[in-house]
ModelCIF file with pLDDT and N, C-alpha, C, O atoms, coordinates in Angstrom:
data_MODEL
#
_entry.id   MODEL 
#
_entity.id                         1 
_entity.type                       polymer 
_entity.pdbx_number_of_molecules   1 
#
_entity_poly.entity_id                      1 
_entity_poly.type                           'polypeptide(L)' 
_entity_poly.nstd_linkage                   no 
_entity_poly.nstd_monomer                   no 
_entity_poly.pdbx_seq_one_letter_code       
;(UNK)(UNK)(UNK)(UNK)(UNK)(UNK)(UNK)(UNK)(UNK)(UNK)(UNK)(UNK)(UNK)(UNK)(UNK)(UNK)
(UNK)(UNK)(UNK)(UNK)(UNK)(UNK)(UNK)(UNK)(UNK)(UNK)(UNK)(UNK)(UNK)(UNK)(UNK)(UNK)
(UNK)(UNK)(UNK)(UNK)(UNK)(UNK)(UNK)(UNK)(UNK)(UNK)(UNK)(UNK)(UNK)
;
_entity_poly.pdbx_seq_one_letter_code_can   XXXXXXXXXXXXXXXXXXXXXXXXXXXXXXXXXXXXXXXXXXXXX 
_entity_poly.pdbx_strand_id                 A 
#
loop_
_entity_poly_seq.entity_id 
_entity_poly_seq.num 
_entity_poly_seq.mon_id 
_entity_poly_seq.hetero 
1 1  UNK n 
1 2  UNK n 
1 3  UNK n 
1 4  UNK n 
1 5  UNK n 
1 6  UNK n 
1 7  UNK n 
1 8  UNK n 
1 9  UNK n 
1 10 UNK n 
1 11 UNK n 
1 12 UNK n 
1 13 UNK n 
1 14 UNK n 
1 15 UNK n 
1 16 UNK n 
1 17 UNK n 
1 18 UNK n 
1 19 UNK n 
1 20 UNK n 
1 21 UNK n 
1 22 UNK n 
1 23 UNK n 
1 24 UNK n 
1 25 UNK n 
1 26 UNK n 
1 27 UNK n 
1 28 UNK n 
1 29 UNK n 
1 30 UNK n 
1 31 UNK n 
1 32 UNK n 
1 33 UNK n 
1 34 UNK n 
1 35 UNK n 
1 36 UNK n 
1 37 UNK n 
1 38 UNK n 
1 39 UNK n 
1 40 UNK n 
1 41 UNK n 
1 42 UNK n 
1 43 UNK n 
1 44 UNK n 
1 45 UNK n 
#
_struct_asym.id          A 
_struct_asym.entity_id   1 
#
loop_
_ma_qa_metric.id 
_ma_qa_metric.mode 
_ma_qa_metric.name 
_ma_qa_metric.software_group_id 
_ma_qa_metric.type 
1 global pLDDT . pLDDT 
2 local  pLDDT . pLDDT 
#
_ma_qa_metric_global.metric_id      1 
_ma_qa_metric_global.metric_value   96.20 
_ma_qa_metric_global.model_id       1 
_ma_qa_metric_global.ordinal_id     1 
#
loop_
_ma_qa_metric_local.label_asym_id 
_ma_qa_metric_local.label_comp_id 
_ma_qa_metric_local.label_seq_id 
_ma_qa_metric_local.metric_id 
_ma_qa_metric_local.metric_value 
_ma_qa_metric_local.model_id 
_ma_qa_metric_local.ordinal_id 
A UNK 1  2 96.00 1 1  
A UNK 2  2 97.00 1 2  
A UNK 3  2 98.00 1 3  
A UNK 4  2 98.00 1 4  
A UNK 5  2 98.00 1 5  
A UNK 6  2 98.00 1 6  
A UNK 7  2 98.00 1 7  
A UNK 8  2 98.00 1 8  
A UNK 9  2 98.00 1 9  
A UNK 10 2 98.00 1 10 
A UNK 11 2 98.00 1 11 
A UNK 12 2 98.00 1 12 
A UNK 13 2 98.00 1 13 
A UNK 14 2 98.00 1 14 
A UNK 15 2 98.00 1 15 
A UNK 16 2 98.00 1 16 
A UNK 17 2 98.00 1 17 
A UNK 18 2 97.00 1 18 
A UNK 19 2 96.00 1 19 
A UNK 20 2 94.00 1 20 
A UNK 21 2 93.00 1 21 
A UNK 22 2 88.00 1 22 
A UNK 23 2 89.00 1 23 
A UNK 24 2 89.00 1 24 
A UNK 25 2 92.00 1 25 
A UNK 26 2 93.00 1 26 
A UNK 27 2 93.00 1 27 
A UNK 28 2 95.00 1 28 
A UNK 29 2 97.00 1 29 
A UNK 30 2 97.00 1 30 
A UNK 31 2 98.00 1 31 
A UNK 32 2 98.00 1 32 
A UNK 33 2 98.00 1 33 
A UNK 34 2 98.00 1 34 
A UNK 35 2 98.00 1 35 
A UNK 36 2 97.00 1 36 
A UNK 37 2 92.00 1 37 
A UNK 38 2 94.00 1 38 
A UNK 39 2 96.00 1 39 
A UNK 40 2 96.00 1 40 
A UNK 41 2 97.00 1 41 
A UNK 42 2 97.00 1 42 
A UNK 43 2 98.00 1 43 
A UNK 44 2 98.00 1 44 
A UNK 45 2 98.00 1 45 
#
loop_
_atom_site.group_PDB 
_atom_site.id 
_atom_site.type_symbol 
_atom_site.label_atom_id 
_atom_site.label_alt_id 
_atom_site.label_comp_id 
_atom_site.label_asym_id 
_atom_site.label_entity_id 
_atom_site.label_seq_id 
_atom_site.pdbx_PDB_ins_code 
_atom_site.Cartn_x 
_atom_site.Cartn_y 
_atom_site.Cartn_z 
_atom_site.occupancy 
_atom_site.B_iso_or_equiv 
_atom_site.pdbx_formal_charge 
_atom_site.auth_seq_id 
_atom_site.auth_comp_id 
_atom_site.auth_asym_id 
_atom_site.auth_atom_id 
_atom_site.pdbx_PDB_model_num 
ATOM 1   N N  . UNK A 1 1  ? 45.862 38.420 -13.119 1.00 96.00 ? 1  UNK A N  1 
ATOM 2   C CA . UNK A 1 1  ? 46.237 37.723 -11.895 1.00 96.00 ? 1  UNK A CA 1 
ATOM 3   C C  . UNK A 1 1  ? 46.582 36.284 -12.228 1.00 96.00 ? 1  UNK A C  1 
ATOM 4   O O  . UNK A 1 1  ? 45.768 35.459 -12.643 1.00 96.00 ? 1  UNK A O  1 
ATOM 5   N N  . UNK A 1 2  ? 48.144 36.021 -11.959 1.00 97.00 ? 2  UNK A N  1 
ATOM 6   C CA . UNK A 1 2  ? 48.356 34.668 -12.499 1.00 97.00 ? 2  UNK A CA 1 
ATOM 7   C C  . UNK A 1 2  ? 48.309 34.016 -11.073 1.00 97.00 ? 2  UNK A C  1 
ATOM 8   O O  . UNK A 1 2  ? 48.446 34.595 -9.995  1.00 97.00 ? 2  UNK A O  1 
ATOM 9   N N  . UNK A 1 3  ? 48.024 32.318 -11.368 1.00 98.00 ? 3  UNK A N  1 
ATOM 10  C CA . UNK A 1 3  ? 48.614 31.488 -10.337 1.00 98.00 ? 3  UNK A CA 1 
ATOM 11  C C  . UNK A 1 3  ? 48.561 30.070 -11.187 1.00 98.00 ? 3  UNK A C  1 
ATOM 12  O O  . UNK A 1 3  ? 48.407 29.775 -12.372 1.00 98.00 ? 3  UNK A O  1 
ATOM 13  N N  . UNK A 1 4  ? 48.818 29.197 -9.685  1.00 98.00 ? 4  UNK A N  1 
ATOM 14  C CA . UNK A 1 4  ? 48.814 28.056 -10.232 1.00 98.00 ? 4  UNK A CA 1 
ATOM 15  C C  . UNK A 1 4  ? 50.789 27.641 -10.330 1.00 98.00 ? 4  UNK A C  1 
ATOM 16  O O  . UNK A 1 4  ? 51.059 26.453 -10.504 1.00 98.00 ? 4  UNK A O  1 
ATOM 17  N N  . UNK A 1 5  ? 51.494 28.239 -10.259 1.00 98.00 ? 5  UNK A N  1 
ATOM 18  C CA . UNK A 1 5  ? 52.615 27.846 -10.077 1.00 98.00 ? 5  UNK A CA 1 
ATOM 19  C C  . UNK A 1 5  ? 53.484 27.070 -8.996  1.00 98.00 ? 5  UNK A C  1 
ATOM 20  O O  . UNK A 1 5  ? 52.746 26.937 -8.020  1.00 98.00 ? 5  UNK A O  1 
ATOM 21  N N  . UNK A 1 6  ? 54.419 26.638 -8.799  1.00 98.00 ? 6  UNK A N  1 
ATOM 22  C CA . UNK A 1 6  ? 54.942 25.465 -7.735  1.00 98.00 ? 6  UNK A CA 1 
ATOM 23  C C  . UNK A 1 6  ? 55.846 25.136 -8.008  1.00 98.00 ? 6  UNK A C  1 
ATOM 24  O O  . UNK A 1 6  ? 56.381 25.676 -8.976  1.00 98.00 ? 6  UNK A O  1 
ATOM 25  N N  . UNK A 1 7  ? 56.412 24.238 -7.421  1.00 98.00 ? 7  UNK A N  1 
ATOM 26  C CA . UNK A 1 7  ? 58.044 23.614 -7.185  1.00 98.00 ? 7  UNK A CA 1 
ATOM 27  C C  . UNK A 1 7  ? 57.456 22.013 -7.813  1.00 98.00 ? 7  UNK A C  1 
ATOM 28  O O  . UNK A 1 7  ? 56.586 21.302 -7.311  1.00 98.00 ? 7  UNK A O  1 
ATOM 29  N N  . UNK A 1 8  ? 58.310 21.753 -9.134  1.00 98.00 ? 8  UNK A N  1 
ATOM 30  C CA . UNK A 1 8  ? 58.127 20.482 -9.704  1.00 98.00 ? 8  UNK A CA 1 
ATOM 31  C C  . UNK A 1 8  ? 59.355 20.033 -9.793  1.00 98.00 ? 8  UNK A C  1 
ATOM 32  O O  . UNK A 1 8  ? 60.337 20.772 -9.875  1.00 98.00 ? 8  UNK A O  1 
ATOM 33  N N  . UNK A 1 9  ? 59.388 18.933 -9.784  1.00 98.00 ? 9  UNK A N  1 
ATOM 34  C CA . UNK A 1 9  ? 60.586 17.996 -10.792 1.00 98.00 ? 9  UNK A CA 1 
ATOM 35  C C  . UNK A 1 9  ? 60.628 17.624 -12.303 1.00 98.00 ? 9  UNK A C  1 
ATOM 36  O O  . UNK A 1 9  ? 59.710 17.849 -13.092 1.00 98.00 ? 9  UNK A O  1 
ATOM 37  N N  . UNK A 1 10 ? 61.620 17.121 -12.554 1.00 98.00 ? 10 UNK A N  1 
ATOM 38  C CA . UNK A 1 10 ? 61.817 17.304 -14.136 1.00 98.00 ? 10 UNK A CA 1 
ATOM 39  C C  . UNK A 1 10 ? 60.727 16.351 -14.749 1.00 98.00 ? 10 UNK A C  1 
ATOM 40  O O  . UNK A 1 10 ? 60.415 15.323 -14.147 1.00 98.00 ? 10 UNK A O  1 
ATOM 41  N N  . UNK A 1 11 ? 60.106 16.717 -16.038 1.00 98.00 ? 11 UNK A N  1 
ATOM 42  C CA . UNK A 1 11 ? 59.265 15.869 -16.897 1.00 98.00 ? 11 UNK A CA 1 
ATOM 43  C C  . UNK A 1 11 ? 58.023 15.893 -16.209 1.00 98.00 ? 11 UNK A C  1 
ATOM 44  O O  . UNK A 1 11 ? 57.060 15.219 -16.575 1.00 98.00 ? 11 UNK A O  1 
ATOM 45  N N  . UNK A 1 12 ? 58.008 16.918 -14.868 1.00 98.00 ? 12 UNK A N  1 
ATOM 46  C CA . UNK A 1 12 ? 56.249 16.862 -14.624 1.00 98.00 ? 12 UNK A CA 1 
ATOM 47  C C  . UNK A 1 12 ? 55.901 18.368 -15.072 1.00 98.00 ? 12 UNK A C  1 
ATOM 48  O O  . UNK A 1 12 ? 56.448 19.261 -15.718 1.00 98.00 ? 12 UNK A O  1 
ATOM 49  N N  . UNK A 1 13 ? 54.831 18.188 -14.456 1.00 98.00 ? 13 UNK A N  1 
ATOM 50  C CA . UNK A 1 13 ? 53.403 18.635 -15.453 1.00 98.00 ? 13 UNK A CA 1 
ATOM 51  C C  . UNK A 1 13 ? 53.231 20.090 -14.528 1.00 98.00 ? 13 UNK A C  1 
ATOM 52  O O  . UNK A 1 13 ? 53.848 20.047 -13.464 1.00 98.00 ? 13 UNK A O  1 
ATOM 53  N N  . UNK A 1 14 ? 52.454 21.405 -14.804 1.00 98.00 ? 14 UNK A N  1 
ATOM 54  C CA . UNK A 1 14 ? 51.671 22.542 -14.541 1.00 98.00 ? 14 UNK A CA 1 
ATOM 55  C C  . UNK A 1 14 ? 50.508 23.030 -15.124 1.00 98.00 ? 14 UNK A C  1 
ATOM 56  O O  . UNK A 1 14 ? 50.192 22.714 -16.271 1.00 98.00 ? 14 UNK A O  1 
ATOM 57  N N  . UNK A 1 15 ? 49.856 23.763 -14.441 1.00 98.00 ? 15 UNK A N  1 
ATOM 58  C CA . UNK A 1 15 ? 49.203 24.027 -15.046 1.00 98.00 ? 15 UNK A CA 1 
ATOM 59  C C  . UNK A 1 15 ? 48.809 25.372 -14.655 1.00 98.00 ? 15 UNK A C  1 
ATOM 60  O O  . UNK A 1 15 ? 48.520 25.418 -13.459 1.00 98.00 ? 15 UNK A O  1 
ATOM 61  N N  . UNK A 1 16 ? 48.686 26.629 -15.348 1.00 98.00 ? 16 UNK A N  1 
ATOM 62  C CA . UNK A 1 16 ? 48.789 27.867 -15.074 1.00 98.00 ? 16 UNK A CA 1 
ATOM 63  C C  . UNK A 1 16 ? 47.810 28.415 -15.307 1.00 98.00 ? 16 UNK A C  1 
ATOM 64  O O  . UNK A 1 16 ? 47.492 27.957 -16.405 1.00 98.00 ? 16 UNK A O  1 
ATOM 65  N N  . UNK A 1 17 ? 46.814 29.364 -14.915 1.00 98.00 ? 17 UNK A N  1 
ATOM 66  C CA . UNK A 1 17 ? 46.230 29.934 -15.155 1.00 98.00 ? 17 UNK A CA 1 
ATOM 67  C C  . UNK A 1 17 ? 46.034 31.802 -14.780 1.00 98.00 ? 17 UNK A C  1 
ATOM 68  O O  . UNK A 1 17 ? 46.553 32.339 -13.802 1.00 98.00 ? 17 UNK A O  1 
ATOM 69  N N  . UNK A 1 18 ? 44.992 32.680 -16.038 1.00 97.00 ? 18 UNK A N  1 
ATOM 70  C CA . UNK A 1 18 ? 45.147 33.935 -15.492 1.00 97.00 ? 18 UNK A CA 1 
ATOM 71  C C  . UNK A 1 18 ? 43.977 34.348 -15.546 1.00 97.00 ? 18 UNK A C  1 
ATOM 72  O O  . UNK A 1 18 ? 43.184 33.904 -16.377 1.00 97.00 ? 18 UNK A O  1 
ATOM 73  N N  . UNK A 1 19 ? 43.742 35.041 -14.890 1.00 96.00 ? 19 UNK A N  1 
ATOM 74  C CA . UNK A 1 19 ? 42.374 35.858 -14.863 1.00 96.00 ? 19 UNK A CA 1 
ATOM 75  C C  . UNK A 1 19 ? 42.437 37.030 -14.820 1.00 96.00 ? 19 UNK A C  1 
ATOM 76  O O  . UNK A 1 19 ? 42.767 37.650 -13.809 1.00 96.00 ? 19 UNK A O  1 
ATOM 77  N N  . UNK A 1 20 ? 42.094 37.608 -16.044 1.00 94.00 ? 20 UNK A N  1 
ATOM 78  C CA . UNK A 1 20 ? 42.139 39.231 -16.380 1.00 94.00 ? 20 UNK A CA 1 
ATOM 79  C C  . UNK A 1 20 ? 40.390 39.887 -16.462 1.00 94.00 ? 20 UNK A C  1 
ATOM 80  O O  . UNK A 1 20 ? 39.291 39.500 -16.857 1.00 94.00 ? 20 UNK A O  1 
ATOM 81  N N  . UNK A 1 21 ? 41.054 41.205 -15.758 1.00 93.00 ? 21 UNK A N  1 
ATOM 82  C CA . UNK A 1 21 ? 39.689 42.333 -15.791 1.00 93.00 ? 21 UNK A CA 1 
ATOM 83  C C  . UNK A 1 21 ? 39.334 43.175 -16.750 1.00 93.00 ? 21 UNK A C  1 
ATOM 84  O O  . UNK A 1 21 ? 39.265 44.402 -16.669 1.00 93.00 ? 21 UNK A O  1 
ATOM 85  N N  . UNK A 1 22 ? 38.998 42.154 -18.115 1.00 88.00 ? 22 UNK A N  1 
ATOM 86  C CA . UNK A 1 22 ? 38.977 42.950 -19.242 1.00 88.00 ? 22 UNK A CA 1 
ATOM 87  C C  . UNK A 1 22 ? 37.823 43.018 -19.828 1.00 88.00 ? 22 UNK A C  1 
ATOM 88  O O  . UNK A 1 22 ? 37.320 41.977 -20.249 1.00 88.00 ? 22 UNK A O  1 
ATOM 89  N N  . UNK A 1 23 ? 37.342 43.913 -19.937 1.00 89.00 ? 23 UNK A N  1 
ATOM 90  C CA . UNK A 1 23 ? 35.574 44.300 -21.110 1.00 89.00 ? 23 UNK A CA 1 
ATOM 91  C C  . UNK A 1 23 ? 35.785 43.664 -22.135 1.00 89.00 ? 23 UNK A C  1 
ATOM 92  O O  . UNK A 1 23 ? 36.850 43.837 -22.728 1.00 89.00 ? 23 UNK A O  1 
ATOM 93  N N  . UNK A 1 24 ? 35.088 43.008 -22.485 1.00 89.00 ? 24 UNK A N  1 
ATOM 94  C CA . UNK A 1 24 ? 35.354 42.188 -23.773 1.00 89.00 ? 24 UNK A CA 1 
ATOM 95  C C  . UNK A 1 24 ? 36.936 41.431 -24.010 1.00 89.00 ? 24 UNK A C  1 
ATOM 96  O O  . UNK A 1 24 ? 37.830 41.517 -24.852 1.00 89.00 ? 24 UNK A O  1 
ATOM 97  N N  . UNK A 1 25 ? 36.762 40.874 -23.102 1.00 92.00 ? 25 UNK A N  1 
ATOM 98  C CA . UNK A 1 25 ? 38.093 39.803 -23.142 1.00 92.00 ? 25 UNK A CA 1 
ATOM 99  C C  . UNK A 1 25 ? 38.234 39.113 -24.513 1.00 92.00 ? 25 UNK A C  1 
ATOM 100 O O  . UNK A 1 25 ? 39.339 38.884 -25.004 1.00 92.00 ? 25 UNK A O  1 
ATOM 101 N N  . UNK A 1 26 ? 37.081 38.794 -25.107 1.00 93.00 ? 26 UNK A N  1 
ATOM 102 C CA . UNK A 1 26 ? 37.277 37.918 -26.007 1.00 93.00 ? 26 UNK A CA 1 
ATOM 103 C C  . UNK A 1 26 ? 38.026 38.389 -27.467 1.00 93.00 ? 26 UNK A C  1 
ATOM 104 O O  . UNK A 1 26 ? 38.450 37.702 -28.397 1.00 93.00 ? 26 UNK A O  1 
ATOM 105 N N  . UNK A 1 27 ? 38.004 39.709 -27.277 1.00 93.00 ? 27 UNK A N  1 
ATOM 106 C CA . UNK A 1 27 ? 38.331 40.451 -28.325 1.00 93.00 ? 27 UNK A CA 1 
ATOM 107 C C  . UNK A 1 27 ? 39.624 40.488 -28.663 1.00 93.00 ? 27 UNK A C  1 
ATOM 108 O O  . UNK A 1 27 ? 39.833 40.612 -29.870 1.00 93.00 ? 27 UNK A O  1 
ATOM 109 N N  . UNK A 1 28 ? 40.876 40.394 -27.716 1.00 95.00 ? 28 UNK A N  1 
ATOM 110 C CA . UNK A 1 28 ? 42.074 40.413 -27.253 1.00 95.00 ? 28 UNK A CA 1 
ATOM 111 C C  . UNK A 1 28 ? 43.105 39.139 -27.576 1.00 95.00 ? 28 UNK A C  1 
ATOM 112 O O  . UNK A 1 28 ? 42.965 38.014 -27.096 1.00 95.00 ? 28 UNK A O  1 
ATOM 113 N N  . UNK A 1 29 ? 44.005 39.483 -28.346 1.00 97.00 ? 29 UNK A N  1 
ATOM 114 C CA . UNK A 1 29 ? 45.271 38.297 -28.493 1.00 97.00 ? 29 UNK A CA 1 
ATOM 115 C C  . UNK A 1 29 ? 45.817 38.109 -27.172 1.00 97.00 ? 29 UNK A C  1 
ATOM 116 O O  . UNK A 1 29 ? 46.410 39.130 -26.824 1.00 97.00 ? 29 UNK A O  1 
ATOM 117 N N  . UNK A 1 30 ? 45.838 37.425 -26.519 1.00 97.00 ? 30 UNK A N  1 
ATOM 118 C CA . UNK A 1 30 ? 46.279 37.093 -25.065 1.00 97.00 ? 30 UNK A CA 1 
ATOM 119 C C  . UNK A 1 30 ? 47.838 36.271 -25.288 1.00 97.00 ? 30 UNK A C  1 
ATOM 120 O O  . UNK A 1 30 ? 48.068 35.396 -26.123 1.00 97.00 ? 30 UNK A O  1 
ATOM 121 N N  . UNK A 1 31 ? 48.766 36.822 -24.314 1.00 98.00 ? 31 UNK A N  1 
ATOM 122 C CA . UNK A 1 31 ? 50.151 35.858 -24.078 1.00 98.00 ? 31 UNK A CA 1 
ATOM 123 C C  . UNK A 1 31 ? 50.935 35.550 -23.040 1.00 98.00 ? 31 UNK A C  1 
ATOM 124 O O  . UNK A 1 31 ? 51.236 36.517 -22.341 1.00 98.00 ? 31 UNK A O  1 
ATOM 125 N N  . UNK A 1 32 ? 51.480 34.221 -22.626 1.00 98.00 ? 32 UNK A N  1 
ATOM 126 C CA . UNK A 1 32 ? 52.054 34.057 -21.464 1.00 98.00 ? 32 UNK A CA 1 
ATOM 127 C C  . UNK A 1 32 ? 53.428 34.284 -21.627 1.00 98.00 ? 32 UNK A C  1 
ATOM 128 O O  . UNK A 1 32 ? 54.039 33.453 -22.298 1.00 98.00 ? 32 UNK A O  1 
ATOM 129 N N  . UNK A 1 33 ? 54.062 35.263 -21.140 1.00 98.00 ? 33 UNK A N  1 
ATOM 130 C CA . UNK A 1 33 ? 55.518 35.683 -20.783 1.00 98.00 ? 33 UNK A CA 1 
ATOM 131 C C  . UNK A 1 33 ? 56.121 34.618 -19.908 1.00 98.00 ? 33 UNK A C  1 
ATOM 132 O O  . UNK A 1 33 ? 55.299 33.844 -19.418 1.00 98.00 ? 33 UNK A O  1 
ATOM 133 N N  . UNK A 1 34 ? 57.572 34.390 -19.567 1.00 98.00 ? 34 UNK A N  1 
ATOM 134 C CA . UNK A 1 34 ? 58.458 34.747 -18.679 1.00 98.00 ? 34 UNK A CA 1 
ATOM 135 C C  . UNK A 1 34 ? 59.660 34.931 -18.486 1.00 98.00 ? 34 UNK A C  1 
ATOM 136 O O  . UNK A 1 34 ? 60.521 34.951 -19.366 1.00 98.00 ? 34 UNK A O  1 
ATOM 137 N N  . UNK A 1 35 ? 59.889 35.136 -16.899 1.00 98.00 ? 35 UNK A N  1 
ATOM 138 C CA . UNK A 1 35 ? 61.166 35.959 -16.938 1.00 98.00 ? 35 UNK A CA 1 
ATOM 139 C C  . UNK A 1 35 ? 62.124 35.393 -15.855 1.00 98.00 ? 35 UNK A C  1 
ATOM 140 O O  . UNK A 1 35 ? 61.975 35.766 -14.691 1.00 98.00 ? 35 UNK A O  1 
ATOM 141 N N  . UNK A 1 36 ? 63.257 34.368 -16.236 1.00 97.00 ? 36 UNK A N  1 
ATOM 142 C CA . UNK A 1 36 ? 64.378 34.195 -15.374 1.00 97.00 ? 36 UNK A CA 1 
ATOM 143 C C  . UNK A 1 36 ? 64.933 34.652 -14.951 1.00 97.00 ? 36 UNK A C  1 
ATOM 144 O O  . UNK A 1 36 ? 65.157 35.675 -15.598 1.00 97.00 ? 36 UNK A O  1 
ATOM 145 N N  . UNK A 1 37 ? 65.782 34.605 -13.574 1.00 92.00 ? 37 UNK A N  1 
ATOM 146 C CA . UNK A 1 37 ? 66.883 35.280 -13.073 1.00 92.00 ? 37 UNK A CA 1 
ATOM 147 C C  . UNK A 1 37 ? 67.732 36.093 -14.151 1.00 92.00 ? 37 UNK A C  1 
ATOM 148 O O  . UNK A 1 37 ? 67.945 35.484 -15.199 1.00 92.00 ? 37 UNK A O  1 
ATOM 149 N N  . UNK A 1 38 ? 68.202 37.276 -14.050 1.00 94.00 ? 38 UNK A N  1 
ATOM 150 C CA . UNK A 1 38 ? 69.250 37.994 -14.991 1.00 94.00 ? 38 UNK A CA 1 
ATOM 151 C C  . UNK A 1 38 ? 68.967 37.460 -16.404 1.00 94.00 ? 38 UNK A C  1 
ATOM 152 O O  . UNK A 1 38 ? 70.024 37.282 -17.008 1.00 94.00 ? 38 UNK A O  1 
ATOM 153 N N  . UNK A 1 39 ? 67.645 37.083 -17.272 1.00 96.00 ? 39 UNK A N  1 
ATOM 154 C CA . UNK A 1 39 ? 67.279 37.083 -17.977 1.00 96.00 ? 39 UNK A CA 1 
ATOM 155 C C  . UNK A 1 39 ? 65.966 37.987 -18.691 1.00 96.00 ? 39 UNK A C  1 
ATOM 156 O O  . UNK A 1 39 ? 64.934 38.033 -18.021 1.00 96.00 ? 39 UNK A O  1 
ATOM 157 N N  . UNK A 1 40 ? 65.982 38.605 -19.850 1.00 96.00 ? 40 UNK A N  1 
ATOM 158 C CA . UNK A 1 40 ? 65.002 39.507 -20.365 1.00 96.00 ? 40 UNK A CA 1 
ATOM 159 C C  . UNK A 1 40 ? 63.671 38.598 -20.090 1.00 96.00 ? 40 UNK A C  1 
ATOM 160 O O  . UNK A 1 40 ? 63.881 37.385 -20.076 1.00 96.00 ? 40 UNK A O  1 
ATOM 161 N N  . UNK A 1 41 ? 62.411 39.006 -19.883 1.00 97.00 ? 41 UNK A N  1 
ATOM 162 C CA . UNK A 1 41 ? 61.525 38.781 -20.206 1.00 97.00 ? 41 UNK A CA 1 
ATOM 163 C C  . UNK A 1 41 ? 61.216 38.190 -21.723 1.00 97.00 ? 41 UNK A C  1 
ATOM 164 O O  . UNK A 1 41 ? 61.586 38.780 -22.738 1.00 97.00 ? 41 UNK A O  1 
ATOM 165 N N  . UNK A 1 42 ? 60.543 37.038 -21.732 1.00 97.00 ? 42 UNK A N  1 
ATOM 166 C CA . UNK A 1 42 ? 59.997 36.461 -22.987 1.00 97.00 ? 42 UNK A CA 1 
ATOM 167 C C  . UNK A 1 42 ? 59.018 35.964 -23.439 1.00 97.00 ? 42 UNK A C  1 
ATOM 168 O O  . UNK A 1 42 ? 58.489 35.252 -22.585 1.00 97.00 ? 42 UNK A O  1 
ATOM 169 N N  . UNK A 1 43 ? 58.469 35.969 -24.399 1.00 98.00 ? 43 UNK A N  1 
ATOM 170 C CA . UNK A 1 43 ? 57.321 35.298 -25.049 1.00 98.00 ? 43 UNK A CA 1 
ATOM 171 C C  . UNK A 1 43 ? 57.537 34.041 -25.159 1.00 98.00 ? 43 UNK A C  1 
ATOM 172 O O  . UNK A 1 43 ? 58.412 33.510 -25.842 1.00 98.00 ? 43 UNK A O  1 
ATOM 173 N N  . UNK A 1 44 ? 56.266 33.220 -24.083 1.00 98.00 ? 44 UNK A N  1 
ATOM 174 C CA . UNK A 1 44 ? 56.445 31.862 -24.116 1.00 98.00 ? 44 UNK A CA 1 
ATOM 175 C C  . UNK A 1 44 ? 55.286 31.265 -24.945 1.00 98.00 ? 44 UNK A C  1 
ATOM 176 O O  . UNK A 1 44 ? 55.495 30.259 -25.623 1.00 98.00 ? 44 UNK A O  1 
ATOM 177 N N  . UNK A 1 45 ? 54.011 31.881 -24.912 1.00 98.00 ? 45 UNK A N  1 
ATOM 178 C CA . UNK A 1 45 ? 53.087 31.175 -26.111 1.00 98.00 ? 45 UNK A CA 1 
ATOM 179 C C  . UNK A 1 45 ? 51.807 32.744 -26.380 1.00 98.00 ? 45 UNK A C  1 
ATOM 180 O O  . UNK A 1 45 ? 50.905 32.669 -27.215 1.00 98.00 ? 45 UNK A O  1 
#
């Protein structure tokens, strides 16, 4: 469950967060995607 997203202007700041329902979360390589208009989905970190 992501949030934390909004309408910014250029050179400011976010801050995103997710909260997943996972047994042993810690165990897991975790990654934030995204995906533009008429653009593939991507690996952002």
């Amino acid at each position: 469950v992501e949030s934390g997203g909004g309408l910014v202007q250029p050179g400011g700041s976010l801050r995103l967060s997710c909260a997943a329902s996972i047994r042993e979360f810690r165990i897991y390589h975790l990654g934030w995607y995204r995906q533009a208009p008429a653009k593939e989905r991507e690996l952002v970190a």
